[in-house]
N, C-alpha and C. Protein backbone atom coordinates (compact mmCIF):
# COMPACT_ATOMS: atom_id res chain seq x y z
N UNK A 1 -82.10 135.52 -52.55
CA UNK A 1 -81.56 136.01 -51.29
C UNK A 1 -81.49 134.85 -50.30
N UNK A 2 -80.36 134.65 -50.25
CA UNK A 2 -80.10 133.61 -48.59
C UNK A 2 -80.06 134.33 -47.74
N UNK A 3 -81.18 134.23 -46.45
CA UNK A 3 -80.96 134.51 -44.91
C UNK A 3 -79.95 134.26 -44.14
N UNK A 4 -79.54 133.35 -43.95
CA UNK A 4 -78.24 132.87 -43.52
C UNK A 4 -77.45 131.87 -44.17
N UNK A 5 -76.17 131.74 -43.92
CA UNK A 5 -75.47 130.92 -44.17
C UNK A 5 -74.61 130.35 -43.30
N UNK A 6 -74.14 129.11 -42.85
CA UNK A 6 -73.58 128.72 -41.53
C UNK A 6 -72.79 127.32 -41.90
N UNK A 7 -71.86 127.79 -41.26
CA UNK A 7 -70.60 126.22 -41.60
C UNK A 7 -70.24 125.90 -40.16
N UNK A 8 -70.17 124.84 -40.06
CA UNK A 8 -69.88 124.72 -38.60
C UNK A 8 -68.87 123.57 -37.91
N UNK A 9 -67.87 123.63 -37.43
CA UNK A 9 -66.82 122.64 -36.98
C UNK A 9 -66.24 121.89 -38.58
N UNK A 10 -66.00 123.27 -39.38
CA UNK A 10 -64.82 123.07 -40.41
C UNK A 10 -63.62 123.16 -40.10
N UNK A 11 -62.94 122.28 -40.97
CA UNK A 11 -61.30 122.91 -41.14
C UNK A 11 -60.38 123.26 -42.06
N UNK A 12 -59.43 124.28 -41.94
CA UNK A 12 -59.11 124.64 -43.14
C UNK A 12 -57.08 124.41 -42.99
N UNK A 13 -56.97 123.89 -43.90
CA UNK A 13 -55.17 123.39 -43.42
C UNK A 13 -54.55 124.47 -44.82
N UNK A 14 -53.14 124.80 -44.48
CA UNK A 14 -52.53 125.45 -45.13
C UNK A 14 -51.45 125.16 -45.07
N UNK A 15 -50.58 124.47 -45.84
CA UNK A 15 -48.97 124.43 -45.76
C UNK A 15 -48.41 124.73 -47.02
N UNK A 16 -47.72 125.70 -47.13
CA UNK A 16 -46.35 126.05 -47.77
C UNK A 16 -45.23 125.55 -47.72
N UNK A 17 -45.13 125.31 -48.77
CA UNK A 17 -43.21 124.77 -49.18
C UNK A 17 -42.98 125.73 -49.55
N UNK A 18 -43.38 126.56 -49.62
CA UNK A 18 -42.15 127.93 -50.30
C UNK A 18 -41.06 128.65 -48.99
N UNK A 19 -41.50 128.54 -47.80
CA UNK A 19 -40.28 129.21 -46.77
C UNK A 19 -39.95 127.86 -46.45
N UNK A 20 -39.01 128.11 -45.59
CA UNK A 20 -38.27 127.81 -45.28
C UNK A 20 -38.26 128.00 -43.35
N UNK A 21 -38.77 126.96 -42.13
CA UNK A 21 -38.89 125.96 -42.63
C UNK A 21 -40.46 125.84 -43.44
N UNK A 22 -40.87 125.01 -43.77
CA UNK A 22 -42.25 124.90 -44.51
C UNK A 22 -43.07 125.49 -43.55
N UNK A 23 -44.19 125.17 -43.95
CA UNK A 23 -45.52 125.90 -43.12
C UNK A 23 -46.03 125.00 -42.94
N UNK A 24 -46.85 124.68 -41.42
CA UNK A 24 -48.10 123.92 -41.67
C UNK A 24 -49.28 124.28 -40.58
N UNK A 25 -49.97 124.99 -41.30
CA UNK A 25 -51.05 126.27 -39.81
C UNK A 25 -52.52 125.42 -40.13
N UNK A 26 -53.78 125.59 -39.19
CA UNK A 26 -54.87 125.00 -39.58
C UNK A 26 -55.38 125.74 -38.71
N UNK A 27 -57.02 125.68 -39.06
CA UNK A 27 -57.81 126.55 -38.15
C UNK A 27 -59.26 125.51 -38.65
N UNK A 28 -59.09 124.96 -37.12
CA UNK A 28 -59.90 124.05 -36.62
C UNK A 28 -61.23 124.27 -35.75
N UNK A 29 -61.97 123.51 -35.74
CA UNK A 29 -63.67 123.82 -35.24
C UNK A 29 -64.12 125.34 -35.66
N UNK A 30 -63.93 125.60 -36.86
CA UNK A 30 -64.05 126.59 -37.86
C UNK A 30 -65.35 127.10 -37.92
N UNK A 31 -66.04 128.08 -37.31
CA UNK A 31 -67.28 128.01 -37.79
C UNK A 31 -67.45 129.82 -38.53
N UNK A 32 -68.61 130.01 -38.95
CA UNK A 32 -69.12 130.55 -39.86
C UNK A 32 -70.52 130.59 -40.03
N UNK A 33 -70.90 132.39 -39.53
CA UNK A 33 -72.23 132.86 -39.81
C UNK A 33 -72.56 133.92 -41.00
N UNK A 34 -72.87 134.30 -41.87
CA UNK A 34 -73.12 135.18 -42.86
C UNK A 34 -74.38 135.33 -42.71
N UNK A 35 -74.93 136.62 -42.54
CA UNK A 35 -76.40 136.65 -42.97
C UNK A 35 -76.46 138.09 -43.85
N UNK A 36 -77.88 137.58 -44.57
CA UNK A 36 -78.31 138.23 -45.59
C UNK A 36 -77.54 138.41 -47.07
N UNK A 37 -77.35 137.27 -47.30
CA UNK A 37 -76.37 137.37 -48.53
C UNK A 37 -77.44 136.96 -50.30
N UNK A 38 -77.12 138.00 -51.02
CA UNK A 38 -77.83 138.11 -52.03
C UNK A 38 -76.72 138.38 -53.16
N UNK A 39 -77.34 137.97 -54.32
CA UNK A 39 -76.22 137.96 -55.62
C UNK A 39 -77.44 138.80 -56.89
N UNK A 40 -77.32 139.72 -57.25
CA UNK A 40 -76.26 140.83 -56.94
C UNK A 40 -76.21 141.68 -55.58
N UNK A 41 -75.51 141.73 -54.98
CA UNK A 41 -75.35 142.22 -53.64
C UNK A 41 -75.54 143.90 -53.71
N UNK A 42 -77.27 143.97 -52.44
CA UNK A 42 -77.40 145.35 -52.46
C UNK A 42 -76.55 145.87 -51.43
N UNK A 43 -76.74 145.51 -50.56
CA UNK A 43 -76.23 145.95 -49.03
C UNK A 43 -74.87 144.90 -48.75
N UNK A 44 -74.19 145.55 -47.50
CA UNK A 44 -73.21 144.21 -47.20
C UNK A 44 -73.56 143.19 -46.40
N UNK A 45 -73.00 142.27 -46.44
CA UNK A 45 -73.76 140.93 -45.34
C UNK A 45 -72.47 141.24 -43.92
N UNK A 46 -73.47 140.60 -43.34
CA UNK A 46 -72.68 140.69 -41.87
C UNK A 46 -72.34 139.06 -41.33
N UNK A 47 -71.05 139.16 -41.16
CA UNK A 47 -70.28 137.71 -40.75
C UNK A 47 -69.80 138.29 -39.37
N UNK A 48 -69.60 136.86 -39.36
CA UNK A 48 -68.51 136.28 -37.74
C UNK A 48 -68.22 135.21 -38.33
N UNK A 49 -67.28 134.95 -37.26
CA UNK A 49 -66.16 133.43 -37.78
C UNK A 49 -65.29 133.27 -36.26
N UNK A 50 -65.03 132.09 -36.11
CA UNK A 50 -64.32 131.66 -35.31
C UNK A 50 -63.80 130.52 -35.32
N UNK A 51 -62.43 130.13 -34.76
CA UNK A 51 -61.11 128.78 -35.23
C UNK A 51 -60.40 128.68 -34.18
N UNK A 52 -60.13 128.00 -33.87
CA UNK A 52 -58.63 127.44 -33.05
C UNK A 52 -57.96 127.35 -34.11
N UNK A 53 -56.22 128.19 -33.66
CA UNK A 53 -55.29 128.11 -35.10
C UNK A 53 -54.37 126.99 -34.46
N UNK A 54 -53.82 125.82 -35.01
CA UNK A 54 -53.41 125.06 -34.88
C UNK A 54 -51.99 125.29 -35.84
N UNK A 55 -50.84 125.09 -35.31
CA UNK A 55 -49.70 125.13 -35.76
C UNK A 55 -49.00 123.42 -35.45
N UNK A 56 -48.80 123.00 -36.73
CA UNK A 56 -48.31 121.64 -36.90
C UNK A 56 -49.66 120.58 -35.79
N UNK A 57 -49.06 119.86 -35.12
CA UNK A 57 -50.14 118.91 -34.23
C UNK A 57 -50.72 119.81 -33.50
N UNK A 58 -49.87 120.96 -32.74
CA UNK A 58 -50.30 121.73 -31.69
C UNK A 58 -51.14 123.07 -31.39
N UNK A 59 -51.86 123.59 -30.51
CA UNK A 59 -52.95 124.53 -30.43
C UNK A 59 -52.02 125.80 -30.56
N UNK A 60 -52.30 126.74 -31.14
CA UNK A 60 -51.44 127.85 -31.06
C UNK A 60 -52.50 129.49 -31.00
N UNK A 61 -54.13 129.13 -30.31
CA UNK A 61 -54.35 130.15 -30.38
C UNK A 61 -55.89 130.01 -31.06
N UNK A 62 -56.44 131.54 -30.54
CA UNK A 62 -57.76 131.47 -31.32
C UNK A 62 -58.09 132.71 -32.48
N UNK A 63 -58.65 132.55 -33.19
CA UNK A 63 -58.72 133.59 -33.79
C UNK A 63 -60.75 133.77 -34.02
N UNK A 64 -60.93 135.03 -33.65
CA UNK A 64 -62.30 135.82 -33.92
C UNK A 64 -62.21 136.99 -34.87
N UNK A 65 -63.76 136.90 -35.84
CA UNK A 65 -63.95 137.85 -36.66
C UNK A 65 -65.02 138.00 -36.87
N UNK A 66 -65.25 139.59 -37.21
CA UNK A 66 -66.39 140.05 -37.22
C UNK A 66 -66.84 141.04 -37.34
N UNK A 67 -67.54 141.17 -38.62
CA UNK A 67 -67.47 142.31 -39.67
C UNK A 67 -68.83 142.60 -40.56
N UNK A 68 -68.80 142.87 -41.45
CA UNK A 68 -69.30 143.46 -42.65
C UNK A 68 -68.77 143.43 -44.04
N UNK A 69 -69.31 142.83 -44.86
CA UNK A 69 -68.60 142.63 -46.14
C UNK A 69 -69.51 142.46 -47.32
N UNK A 70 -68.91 143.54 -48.67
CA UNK A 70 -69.71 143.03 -49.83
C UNK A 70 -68.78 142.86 -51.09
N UNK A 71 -69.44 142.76 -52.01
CA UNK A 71 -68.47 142.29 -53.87
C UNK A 71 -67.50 144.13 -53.89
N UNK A 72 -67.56 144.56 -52.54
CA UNK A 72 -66.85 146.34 -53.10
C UNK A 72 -65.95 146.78 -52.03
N UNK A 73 -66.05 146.16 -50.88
CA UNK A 73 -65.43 147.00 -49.39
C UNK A 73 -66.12 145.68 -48.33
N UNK A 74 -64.76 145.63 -47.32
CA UNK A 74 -65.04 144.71 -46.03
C UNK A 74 -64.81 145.76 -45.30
N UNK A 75 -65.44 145.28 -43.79
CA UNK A 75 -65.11 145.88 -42.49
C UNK A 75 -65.18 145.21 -41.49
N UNK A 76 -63.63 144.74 -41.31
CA UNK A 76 -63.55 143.57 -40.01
C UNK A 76 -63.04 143.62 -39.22
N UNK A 77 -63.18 143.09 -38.16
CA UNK A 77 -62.53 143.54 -36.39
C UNK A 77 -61.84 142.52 -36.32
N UNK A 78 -60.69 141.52 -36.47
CA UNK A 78 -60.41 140.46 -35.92
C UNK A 78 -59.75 140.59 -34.86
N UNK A 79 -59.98 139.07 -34.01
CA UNK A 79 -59.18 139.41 -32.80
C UNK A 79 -57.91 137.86 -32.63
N UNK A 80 -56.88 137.95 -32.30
CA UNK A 80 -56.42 136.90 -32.22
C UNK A 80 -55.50 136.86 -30.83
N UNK A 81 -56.10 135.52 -30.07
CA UNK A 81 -56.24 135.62 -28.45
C UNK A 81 -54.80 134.21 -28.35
N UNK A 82 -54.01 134.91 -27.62
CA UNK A 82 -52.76 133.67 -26.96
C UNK A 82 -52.36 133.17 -28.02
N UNK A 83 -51.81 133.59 -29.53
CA UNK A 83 -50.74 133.26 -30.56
C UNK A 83 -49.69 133.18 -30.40
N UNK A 84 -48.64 132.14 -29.82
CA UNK A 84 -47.30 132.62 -29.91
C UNK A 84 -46.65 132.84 -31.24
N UNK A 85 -45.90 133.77 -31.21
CA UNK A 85 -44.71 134.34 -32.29
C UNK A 85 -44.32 132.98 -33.26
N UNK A 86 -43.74 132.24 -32.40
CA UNK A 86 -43.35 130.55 -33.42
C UNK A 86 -44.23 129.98 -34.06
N UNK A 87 -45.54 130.06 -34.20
CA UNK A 87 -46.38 129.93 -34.95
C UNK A 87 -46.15 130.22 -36.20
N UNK A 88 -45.81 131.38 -35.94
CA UNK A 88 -45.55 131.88 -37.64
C UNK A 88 -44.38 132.16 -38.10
N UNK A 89 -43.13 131.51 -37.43
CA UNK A 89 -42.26 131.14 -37.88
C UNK A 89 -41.62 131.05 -38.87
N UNK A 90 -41.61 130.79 -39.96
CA UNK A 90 -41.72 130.61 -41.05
C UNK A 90 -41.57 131.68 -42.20
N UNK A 91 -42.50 132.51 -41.56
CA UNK A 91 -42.95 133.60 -42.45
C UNK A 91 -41.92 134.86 -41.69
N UNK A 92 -41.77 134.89 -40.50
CA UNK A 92 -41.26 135.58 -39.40
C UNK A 92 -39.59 135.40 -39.80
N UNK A 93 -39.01 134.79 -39.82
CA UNK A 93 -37.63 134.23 -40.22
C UNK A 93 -37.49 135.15 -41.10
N UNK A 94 -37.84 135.41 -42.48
CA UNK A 94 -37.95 136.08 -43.35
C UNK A 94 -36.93 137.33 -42.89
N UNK A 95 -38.36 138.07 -41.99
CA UNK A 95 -38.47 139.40 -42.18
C UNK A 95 -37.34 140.46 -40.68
N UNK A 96 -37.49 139.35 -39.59
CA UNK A 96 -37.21 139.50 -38.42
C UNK A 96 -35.68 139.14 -38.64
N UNK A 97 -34.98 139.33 -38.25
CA UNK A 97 -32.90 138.77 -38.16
C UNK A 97 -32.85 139.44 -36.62
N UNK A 98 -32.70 139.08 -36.00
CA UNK A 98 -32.11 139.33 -34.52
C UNK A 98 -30.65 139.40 -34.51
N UNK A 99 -30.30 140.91 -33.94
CA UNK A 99 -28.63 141.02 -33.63
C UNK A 99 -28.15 140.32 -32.71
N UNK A 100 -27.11 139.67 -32.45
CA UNK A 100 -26.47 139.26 -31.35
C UNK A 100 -25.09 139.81 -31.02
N UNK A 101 -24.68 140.53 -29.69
CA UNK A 101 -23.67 141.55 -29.35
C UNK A 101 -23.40 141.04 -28.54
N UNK A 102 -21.99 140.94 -27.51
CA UNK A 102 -21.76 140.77 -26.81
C UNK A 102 -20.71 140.29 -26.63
């Protein structure tokens, strides 16, 4: 049984070539609390997490979480504070087509 577990001012980068334009998101000063985590897992462990999401060079936002989770069922609250839309761009293009009339 680990009491806690803690990561702190990680980062995690993600870019896709598969859309179009590419992707490139990161979530910076990354940190990470888990406690009570055991293998085989009786109960669920309880996390938080928190990142600045970084889109290409620039800040695009924070993201918080914070939950409950085991090897069977999560339960998480996230919150994500001042994201603009172009951030996710990418993925958004896809799905979104805007009419133009006039």
């Amino acid at each position: 049984r680990l009491a806690r577990l803690e990561l702190a001012d990680a980062q995690l980068r993600w870019q896709d070539a598969g859309v179009r334009p590419a992707a490139a998101l990161a979530l910076a000063g990354l940190g990470l609390q888990v406690d009570g985590v055991a293998w085989p897992m009786e109960a669920p462990a309880a996390f938080s997490a928190s990142a600045e999401l970084r889109a290409g060079p620039r800040a695009a936002g924070m993201l918080k979480l914070d939950g409950r989770a085991s090897d069977r069922s999560a339960q998480v609250q996230a919150v994500l504070d001042a994201v603009p839309l172009d951030a996710f761009a990418p993925y958004l293009a896809q799905v979104l087509v805007p009419r133009v009339e006039g």
